[in-house]
C-alpha atoms as a PDB file:
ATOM      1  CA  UNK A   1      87.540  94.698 119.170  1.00  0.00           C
ATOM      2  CA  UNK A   2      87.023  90.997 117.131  1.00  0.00           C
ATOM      3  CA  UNK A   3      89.614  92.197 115.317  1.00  0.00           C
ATOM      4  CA  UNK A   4      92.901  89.088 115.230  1.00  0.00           C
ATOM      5  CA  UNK A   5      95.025  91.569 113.571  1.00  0.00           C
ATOM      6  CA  UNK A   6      95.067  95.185 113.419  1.00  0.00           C
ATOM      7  CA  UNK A   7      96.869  97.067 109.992  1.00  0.00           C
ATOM      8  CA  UNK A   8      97.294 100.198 110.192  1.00  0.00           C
ATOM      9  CA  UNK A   9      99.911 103.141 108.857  1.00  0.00           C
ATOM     10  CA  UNK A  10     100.898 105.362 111.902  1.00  0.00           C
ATOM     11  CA  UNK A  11     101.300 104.765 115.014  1.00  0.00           C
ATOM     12  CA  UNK A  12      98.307 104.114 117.308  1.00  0.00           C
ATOM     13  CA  UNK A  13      96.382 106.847 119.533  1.00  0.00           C
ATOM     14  CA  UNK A  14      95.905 106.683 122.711  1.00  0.00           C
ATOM     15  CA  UNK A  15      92.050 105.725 122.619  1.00  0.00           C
ATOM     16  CA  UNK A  16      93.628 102.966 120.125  1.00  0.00           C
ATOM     17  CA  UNK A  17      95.836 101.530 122.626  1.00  0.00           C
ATOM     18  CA  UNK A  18      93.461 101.197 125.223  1.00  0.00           C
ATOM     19  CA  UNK A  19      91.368  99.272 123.372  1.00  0.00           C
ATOM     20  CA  UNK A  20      93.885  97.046 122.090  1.00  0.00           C
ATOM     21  CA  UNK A  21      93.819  93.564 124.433  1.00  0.00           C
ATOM     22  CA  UNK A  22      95.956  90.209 124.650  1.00  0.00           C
ATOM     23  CA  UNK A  23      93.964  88.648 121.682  1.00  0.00           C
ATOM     24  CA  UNK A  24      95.246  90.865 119.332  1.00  0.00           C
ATOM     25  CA  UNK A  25      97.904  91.543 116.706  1.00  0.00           C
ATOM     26  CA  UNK A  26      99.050  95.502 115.608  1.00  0.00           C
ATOM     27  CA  UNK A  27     101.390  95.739 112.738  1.00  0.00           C
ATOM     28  CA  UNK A  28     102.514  99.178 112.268  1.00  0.00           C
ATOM     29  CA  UNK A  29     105.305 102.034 112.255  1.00  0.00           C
ATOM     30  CA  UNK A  30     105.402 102.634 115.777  1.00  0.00           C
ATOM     31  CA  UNK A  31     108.427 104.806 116.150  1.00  0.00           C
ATOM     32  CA  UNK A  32     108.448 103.661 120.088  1.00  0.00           C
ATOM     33  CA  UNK A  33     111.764 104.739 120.962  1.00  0.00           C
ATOM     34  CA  UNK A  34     111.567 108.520 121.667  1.00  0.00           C
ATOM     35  CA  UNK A  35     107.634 107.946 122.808  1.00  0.00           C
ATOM     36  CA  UNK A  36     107.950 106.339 126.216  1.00  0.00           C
ATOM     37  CA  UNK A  37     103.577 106.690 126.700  1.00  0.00           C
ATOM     38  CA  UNK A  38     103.177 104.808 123.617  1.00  0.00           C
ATOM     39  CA  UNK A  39     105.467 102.271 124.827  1.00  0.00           C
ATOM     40  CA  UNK A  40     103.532 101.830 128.426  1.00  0.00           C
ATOM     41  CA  UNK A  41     100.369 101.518 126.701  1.00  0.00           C
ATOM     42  CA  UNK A  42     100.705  99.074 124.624  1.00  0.00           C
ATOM     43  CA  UNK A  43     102.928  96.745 126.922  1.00  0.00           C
ATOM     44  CA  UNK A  44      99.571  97.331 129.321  1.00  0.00           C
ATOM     45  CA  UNK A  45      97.530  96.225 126.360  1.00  0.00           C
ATOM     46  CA  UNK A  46      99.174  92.896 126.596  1.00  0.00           C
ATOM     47  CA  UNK A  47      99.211  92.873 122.632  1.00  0.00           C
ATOM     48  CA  UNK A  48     101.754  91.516 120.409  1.00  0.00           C
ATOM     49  CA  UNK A  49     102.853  94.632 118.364  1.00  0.00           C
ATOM     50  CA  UNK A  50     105.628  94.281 115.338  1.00  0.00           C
ATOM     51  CA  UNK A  51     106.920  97.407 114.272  1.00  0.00           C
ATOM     52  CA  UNK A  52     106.992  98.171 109.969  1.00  0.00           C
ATOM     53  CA  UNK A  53     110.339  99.757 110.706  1.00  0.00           C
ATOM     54  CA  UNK A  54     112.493  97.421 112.517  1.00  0.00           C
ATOM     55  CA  UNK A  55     111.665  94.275 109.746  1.00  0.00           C
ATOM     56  CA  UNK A  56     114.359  92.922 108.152  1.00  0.00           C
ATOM     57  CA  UNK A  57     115.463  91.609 104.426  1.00  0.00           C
ATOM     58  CA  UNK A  58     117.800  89.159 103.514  1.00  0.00           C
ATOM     59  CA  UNK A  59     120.426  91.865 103.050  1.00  0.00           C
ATOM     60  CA  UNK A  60     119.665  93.138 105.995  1.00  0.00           C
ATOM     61  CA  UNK A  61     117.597  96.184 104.557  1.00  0.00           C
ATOM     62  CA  UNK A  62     114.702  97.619 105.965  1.00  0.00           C
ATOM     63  CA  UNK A  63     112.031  96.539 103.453  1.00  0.00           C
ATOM     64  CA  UNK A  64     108.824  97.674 105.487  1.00  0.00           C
ATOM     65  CA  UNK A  65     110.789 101.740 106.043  1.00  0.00           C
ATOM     66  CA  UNK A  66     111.925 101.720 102.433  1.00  0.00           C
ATOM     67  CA  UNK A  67     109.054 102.578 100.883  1.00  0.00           C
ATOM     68  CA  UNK A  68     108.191 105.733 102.710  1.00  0.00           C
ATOM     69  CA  UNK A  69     111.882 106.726 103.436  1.00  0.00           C
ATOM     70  CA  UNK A  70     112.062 107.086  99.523  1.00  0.00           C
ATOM     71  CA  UNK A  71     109.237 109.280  99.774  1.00  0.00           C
ATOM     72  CA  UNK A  72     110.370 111.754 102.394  1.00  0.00           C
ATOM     73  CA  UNK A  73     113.738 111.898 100.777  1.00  0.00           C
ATOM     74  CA  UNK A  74     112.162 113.372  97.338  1.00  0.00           C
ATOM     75  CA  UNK A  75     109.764 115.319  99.388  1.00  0.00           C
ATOM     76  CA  UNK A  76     112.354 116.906 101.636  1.00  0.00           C
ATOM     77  CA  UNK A  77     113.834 118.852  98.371  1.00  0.00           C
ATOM     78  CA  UNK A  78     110.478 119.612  97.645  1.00  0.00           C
ATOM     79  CA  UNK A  79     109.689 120.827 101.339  1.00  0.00           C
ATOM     80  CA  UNK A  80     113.020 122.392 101.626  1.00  0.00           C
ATOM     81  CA  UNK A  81     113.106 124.490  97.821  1.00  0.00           C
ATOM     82  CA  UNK A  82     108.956 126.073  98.966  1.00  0.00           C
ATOM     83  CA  UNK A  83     110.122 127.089 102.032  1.00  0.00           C
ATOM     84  CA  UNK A  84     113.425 128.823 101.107  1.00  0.00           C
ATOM     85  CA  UNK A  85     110.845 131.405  98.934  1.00  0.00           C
ATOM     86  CA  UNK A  86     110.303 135.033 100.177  1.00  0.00           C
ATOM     87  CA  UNK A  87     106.662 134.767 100.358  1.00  0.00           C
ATOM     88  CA  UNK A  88     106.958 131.491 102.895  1.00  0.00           C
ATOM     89  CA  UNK A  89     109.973 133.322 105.150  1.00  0.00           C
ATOM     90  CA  UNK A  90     113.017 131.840 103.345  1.00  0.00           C
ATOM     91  CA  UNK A  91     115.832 133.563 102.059  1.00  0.00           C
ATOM     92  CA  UNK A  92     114.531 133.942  98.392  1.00  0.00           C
ATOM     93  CA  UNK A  93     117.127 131.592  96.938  1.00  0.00           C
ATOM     94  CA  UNK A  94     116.129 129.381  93.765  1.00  0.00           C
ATOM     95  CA  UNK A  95     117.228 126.210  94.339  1.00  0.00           C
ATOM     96  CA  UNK A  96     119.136 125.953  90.799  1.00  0.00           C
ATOM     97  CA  UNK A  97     119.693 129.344  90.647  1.00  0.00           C
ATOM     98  CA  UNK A  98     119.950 130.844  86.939  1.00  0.00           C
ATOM     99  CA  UNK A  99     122.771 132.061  84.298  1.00  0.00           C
ATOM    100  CA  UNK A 100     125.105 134.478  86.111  1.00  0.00           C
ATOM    101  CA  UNK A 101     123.225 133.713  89.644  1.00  0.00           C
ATOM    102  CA  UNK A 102     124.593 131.105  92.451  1.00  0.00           C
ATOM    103  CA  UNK A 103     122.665 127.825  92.946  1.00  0.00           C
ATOM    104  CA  UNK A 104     121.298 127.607  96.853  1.00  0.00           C
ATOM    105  CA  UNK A 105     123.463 124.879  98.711  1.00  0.00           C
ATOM    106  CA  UNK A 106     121.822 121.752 100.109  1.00  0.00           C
ATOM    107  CA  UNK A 107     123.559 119.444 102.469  1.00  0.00           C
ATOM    108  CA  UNK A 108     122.077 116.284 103.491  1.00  0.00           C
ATOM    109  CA  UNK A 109     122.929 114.437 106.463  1.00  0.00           C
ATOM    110  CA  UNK A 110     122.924 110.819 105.769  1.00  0.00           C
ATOM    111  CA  UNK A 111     123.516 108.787 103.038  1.00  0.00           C
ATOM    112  CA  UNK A 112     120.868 105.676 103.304  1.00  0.00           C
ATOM    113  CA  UNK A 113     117.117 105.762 101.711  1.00  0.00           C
ATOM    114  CA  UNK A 114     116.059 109.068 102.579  1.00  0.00           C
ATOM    115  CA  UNK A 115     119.461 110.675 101.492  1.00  0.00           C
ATOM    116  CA  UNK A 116     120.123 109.054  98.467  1.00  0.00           C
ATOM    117  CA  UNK A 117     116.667 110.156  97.462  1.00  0.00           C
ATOM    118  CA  UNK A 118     117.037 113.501  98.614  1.00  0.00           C
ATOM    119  CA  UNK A 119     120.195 113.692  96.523  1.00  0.00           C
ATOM    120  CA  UNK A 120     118.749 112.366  93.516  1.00  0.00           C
ATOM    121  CA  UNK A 121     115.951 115.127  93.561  1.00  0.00           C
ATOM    122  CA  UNK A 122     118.331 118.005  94.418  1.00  0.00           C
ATOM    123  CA  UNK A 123     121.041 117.401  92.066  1.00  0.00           C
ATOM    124  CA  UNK A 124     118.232 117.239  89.492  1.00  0.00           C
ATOM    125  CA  UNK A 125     117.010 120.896  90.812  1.00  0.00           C
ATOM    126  CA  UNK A 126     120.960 121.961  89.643  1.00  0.00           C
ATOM    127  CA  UNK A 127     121.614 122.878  93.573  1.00  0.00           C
ATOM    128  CA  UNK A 128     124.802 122.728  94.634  1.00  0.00           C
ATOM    129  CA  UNK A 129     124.813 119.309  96.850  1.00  0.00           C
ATOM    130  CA  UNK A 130     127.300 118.051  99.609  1.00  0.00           C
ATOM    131  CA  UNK A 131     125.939 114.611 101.569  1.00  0.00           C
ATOM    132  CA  UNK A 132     128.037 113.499 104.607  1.00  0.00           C
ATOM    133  CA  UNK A 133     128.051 109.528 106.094  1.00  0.00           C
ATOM    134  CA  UNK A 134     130.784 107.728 107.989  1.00  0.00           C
ATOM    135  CA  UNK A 135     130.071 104.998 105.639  1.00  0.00           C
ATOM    136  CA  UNK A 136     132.578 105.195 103.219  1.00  0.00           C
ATOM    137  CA  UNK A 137     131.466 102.315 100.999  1.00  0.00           C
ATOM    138  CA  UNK A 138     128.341 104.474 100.139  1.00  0.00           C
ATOM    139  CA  UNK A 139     130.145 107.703  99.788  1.00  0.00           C
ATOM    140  CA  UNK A 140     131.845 106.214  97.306  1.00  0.00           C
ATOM    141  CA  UNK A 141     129.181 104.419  95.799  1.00  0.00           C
ATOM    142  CA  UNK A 142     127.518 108.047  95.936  1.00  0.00           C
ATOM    143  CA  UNK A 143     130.952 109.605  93.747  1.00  0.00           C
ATOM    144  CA  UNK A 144     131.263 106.886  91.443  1.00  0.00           C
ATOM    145  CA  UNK A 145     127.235 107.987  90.770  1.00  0.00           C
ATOM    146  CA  UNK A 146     127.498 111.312  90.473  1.00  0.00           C
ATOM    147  CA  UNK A 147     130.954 112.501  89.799  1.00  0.00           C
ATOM    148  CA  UNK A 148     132.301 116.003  90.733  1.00  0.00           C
ATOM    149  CA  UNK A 149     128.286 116.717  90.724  1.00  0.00           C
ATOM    150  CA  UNK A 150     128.152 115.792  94.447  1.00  0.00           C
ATOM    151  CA  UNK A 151     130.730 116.834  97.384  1.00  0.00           C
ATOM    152  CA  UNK A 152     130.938 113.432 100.169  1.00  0.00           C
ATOM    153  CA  UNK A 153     132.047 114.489 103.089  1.00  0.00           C
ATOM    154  CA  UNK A 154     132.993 112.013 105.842  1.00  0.00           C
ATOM    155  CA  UNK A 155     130.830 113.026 108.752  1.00  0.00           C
ATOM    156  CA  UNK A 156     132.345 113.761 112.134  1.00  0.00           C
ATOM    157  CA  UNK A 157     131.708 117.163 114.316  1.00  0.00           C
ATOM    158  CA  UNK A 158     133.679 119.654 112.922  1.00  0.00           C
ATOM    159  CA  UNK A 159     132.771 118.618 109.282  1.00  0.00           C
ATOM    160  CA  UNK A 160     128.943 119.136 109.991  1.00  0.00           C
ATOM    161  CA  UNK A 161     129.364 122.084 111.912  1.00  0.00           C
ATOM    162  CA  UNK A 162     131.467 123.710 108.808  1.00  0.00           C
ATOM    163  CA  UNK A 163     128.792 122.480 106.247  1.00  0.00           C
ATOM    164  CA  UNK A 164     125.751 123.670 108.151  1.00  0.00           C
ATOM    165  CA  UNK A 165     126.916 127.094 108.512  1.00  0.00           C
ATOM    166  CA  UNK A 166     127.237 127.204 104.817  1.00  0.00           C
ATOM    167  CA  UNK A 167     124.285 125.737 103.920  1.00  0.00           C
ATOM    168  CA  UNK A 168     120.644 127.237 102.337  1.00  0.00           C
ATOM    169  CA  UNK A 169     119.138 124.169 103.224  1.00  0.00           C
ATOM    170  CA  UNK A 170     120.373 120.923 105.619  1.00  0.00           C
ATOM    171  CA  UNK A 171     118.026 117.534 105.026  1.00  0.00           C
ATOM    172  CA  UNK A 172     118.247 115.630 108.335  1.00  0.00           C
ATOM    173  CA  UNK A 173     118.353 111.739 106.866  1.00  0.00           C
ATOM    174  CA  UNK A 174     119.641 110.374 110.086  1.00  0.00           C
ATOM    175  CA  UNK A 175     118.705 106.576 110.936  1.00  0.00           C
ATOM    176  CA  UNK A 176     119.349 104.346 114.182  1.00  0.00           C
ATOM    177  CA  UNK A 177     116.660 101.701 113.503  1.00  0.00           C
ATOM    178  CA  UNK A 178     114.305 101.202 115.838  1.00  0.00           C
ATOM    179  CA  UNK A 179     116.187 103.938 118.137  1.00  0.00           C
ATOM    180  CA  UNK A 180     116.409 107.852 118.956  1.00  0.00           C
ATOM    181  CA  UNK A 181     117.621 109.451 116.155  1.00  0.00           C
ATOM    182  CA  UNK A 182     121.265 111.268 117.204  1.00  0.00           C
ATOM    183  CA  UNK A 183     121.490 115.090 117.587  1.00  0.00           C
ATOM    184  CA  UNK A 184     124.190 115.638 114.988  1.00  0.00           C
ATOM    185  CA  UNK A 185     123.227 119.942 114.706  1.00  0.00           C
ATOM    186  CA  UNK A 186     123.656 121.602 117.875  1.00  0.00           C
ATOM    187  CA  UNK A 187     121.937 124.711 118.583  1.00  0.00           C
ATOM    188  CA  UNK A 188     124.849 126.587 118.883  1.00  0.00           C
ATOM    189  CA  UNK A 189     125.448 125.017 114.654  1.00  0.00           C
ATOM    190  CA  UNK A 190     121.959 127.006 113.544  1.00  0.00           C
ATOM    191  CA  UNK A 191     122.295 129.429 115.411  1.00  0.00           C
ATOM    192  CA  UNK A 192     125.616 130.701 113.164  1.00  0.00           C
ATOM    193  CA  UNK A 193     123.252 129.816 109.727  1.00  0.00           C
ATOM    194  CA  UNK A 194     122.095 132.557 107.626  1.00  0.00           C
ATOM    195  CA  UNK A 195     118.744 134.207 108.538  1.00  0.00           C
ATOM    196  CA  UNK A 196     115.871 132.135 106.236  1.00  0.00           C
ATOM    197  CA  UNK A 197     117.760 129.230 105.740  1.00  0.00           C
ATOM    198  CA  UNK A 198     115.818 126.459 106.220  1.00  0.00           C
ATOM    199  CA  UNK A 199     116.259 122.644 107.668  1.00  0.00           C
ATOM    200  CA  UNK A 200     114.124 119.944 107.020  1.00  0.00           C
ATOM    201  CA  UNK A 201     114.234 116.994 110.038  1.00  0.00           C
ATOM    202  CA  UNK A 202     112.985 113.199 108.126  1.00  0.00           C
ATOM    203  CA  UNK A 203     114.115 112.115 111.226  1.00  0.00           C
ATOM    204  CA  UNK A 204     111.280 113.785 113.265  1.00  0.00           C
ATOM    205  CA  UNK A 205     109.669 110.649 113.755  1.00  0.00           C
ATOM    206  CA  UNK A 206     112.559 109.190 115.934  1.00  0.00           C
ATOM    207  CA  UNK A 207     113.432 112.410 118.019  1.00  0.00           C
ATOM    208  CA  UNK A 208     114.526 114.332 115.293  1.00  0.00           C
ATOM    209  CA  UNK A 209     118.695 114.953 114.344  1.00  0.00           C
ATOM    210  CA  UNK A 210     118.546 118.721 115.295  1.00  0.00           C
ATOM    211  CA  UNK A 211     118.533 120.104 118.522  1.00  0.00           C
ATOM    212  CA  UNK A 212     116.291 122.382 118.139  1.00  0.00           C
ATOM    213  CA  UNK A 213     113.689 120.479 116.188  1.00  0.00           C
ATOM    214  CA  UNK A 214     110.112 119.788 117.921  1.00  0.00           C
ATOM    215  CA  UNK A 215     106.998 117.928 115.777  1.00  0.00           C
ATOM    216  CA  UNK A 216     104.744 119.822 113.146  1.00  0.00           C
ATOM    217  CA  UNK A 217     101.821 118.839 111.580  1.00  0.00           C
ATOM    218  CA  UNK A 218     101.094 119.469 107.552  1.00  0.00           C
ATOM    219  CA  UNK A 219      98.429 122.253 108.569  1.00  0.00           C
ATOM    220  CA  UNK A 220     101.177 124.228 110.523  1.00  0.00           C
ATOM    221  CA  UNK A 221     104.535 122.777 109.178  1.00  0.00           C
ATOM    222  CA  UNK A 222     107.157 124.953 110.211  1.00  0.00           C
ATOM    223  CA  UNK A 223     108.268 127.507 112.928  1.00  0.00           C
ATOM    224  CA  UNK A 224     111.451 129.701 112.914  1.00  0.00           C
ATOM    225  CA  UNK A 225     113.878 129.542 115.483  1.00  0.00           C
ATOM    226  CA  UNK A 226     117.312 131.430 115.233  1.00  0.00           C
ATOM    227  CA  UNK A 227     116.032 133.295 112.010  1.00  0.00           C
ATOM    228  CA  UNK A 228     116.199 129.812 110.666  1.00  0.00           C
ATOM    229  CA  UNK A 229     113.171 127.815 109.315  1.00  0.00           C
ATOM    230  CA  UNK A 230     112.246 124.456 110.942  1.00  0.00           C
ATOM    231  CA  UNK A 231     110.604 121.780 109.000  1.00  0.00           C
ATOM    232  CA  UNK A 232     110.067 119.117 110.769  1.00  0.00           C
ATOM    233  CA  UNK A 233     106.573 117.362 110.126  1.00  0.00           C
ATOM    234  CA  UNK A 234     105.945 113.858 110.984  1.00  0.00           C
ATOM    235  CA  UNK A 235     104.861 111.770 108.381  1.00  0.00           C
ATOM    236  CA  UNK A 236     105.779 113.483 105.955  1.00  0.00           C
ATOM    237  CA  UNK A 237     104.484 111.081 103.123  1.00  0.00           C
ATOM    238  CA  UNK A 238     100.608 111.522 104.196  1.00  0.00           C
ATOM    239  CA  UNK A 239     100.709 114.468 102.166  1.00  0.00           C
ATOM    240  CA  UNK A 240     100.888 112.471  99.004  1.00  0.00           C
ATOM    241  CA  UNK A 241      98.921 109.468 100.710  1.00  0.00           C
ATOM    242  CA  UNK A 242      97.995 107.634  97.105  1.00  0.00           C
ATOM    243  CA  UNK A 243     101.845 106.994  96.255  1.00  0.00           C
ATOM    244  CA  UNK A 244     102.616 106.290 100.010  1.00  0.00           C
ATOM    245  CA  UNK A 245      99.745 104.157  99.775  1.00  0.00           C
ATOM    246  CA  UNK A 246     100.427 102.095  97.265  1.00  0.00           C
ATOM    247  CA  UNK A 247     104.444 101.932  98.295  1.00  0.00           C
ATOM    248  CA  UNK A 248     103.660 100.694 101.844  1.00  0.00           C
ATOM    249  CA  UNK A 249     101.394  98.149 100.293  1.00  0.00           C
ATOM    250  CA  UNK A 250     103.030  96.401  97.999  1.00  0.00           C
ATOM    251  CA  UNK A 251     105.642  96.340 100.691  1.00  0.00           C
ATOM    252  CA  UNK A 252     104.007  94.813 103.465  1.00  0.00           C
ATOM    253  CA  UNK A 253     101.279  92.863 101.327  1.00  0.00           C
ATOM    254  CA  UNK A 254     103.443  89.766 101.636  1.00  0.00           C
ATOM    255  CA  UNK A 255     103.567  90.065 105.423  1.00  0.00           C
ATOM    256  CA  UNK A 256     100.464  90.373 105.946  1.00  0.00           C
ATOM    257  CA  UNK A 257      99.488  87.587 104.261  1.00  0.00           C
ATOM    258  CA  UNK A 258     101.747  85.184 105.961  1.00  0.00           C
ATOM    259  CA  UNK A 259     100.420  86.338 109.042  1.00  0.00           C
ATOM    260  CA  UNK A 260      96.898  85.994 108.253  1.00  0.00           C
ATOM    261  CA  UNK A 261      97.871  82.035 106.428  1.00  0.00           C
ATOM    262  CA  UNK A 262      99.792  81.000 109.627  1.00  0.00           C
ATOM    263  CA  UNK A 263      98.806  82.663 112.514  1.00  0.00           C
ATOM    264  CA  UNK A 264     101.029  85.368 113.844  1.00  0.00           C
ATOM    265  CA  UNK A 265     103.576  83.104 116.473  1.00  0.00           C
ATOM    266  CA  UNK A 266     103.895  80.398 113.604  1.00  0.00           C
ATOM    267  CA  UNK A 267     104.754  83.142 111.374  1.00  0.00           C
ATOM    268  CA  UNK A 268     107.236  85.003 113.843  1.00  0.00           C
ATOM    269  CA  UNK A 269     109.041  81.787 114.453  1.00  0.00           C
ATOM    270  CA  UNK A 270     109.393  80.780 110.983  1.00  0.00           C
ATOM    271  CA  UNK A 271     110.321  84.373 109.479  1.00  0.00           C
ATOM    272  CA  UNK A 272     113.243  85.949 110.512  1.00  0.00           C
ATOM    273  CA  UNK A 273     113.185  88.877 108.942  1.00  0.00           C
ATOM    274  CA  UNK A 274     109.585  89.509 110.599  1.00  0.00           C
ATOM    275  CA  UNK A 275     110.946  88.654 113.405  1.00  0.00           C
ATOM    276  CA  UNK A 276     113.353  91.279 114.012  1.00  0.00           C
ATOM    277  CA  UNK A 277     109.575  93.754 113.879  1.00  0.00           C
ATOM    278  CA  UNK A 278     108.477  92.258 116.640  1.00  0.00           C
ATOM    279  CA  UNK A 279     108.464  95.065 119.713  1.00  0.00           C
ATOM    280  CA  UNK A 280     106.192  94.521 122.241  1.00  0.00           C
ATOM    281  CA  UNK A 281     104.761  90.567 123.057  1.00  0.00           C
ATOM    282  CA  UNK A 282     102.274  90.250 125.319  1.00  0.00           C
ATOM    283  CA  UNK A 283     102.984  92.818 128.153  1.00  0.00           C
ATOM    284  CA  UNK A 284     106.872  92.390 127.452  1.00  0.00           C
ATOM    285  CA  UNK A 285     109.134  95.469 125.927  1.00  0.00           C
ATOM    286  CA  UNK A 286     111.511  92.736 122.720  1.00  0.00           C
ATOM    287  CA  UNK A 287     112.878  95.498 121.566  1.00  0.00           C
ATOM    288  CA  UNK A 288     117.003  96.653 122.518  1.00  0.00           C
ATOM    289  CA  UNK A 289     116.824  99.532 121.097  1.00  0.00           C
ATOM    290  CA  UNK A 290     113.779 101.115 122.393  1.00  0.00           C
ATOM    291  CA  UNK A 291     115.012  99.713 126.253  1.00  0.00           C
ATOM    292  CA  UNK A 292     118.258 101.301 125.236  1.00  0.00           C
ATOM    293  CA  UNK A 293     116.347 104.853 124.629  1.00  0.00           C
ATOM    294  CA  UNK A 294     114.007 104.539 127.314  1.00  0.00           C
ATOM    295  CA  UNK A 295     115.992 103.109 129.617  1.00  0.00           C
ATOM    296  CA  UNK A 296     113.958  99.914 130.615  1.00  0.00           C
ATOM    297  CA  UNK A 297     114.084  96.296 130.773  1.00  0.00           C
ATOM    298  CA  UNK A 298     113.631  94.275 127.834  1.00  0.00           C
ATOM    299  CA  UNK A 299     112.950  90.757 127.389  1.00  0.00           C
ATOM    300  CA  UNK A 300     115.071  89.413 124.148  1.00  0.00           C
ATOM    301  CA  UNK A 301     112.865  88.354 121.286  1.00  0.00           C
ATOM    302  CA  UNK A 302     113.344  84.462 120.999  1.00  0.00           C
ATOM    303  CA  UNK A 303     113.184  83.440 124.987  1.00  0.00           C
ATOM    304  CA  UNK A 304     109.633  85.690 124.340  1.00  0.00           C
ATOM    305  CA  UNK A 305     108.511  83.438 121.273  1.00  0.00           C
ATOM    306  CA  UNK A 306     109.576  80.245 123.263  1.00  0.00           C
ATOM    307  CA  UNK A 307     108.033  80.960 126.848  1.00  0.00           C
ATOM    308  CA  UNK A 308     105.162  84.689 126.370  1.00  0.00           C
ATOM    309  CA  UNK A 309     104.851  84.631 129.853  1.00  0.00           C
ATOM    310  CA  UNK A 310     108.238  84.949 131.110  1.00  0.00           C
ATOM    311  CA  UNK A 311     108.883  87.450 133.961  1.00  0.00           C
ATOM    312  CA  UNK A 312     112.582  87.462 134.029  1.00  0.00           C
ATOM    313  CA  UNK A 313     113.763  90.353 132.143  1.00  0.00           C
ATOM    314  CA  UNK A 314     117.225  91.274 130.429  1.00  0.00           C
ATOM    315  CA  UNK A 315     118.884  95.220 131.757  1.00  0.00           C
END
């Protein structure tokens, strides 16, 4: 409880946030915007809580998300190939197939971090790969890569719901940052996919990007709903914890040092970038998107640096 600033991975607990007080600092993923208890708790705990996902680079990347977003790209192939075996309820498809045999077809929704790394590991299994965006400048970033290797698709409704029907295996890379993820796969989408085809949600951790999808854990990672296999644990890089270690650190080290030098207002006003993490201050909800998703009020983030206490709030 001495603690002046709290580091931690995940999100915190419930027992966490109540013992979290106005004294304190918590720098963390917090995911807030599809977890509206979180969100109460700590504005009760009157701490000032900056959010690992929401903080900024010069070119206007997410620095602090990057890390572990390459991580659960790579591991979604991974994820998504085990699961589409016999023995584990999948179809029995080999991701690269063999000599005279089709390759299993992957399409990955999103083409930021997690998707681009996602793609990388897939079209190095030999699967057949299709990636939708409505970014076009990445898409053909994405071609230029690849080549005739990789189908981009420009994503709107009717594209996705072609593709998914398709599809072996969809990767749901999907990122609003610092909101709800969007439900880009209906129900009515799976429920016209092959029996033991499988889809793997990355975008669990803000809502998830399929209707149907729901939080696992790595003990009891999937469930099947429409004959189709869901995937959709949270955190997905704690099961290889000594890479996702290491990432996150030598991410945030430089942070967390400027923090601890300064003092954690001096270093909010003076760093931009860490300023855009900053959530909750001191009993007040900073963050747009999260008020947005939850529907509450939010204070914006500079009129809470200038004045903590201020009780008029933005709708």
């Amino acid at each position: 409880a001495a603690a002046e600033l709290i580091v931690k991975v995940k999100e915190p607990q419930p027992i966490e946030c109540a013992m979290l007080h106005a004294d304190q600092t918590l720098f963390t993923y917090l995911h807030l915007a599809p977890d509206p208890v979180q969100t109460e708790a700590l504005i009760q705990s009157k701490a000032i809580c900056i959010a690992y996902e929401t903080v900024t680079s010069s070119s206007g990347a997410l620095p602090l998300l990057a890390p572990m977003s390459e991580v659960a790209g790579r591991m979604s192939i991974q994820a998504g190939a085990a699961h589409l075996e016999k023995s584990k309820g999948g179809s029995g498809l080999l991701l690269g197939g063999i000599p005279g045999v089709a390759t299993a077809k992957i399409l990955i929704l999103g083409a930021g971090v997690v998707g681009r790394h996602a793609l990388q590991i897939a079209v190095g299994m030999g699967a057949h790969v299709s990636i939708m965006d409505r970014d076009l400048d990445r898409l053909r970033q994405i071609d230029a890569l690849y080549g005739n290797r990789v189908q981009t698709l420009f994503s709107d409704q009717q594209s996705i719901e072609n593709a998914v029907r398709e599809s072996d295996l969809v990767i749901g890379a999907v990122l609003l940052p610092g909101g709800s993820a969007p439900k880009l796969v209906t129900e009515a989408m799976i429920k016209q996919m092959r029996a033991g085809s499988v889809l793997v949600d990355v975008a669990i951790d803000q809502g998830g990007c399929f209707e149907t999808s729901r939080p696992t854990t790595h003990a009891e990672p999937t469930y099947i709903e429409h004959g189709v296999i869901h995937y959709c644990v949270a955190n997905m890089p704690g099961a290889v914890a000594r890479t996702s270690t290491i990432g996150l650190t030598n991410a945030t080290y430089p942070f967390i040092e400027q923090i601890a030098n300064l003092g954690v207002m001096e270093a909010l006003r003076l760093n931009s970038h860490l300023r855009n993490g900053l959530s909750i201050c001191r009993g007040q909800l900073t963050s747009a998107p999260v008020a947005r998703a939850q529907k509450r009020s939010y204070i914006p983030i500079d009129e809470a640096l200038l004045n903590p206490d201020l009780v008029e709030v933005c709708n």
